[in-house]
Protein backbone atom coordinates (compact mmCIF):
# COMPACT_ATOMS: atom_id res chain seq x y z
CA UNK A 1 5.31 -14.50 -12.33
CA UNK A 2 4.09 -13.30 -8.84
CA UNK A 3 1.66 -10.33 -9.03
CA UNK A 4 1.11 -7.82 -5.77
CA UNK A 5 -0.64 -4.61 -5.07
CA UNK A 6 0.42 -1.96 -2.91
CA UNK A 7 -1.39 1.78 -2.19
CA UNK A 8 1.39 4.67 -3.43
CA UNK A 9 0.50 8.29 -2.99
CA UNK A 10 0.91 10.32 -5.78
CA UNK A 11 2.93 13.25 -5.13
CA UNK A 12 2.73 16.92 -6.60
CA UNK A 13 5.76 16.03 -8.75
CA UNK A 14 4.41 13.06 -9.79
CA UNK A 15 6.52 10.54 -7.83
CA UNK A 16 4.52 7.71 -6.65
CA UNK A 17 5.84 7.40 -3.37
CA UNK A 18 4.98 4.44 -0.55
CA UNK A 19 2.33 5.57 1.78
CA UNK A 20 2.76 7.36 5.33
CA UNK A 21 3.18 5.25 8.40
CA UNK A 22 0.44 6.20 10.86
CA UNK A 23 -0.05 5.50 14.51
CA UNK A 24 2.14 6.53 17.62
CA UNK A 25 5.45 6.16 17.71
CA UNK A 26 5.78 2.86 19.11
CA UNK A 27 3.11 1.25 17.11
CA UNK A 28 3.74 2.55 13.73
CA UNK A 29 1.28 1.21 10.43
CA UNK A 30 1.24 1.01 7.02
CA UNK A 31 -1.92 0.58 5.00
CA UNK A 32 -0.10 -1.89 2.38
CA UNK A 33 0.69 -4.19 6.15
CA UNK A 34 3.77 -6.45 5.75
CA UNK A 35 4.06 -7.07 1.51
CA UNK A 36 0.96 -5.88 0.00
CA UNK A 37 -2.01 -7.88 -1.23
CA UNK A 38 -2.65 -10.91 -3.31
CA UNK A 39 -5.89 -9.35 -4.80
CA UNK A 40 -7.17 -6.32 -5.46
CA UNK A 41 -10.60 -6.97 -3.71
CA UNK A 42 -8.07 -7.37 -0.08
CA UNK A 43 -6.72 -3.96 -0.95
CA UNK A 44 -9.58 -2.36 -1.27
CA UNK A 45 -11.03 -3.53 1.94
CA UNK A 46 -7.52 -2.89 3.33
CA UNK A 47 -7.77 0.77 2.52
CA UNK A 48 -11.48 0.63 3.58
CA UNK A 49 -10.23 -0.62 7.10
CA UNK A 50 -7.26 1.73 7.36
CA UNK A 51 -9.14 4.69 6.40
CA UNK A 52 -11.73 4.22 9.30
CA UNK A 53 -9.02 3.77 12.15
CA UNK A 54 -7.00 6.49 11.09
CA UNK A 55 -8.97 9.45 9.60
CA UNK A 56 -6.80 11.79 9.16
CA UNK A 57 -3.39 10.13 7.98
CA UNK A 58 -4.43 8.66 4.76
CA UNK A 59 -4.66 10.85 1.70
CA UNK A 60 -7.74 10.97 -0.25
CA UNK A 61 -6.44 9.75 -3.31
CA UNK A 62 -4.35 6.77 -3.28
CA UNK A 63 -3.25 5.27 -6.68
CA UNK A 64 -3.63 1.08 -6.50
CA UNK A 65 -0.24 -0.34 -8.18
CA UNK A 66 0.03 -3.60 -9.52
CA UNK A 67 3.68 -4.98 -8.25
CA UNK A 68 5.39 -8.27 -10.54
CA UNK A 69 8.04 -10.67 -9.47
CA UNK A 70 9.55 -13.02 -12.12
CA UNK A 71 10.36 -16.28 -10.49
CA UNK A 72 14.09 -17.12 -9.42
CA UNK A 73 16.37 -18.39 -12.03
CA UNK A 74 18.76 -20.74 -11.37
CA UNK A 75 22.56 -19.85 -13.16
């Protein structure tokens, strides 16, 4: 089984929904990047990084979700 994490924002009625693109128009980011992270540790340094280049698009509170993928079975 393949394990993940991704950052979801938890909404006021309690949806966890992906997090907000930021950046201009043309150059749009997201802090989980192109499929997450492998680790927990890289997410946390992810959200570290993100945080400091865009200071005022990233919620405070983040909730850390732990993503699994069963493996492919053939028919």
């Amino acid at each position: 089984m393949e394990k993940r994490y991704e950052w979801r924002e938890l909404s006021e009625d309690g949806l966890l929904r992906k997090s907000p693109e930021c950046g201009p128009r043309y150059d749009r980011e997201t802090i989980n990047g192109y499929c997450g992270f492998s680790t927990e540790e890289e997410a946390l340094a992810a959200y570290a990084a993100f945080k400091k280049a865009h200071k005022y698009g990233v919620p405070n509170e983040l909730v850390l979700v732990a993503l699994y993928k069963a493996p492919d079975v053939d028919a």
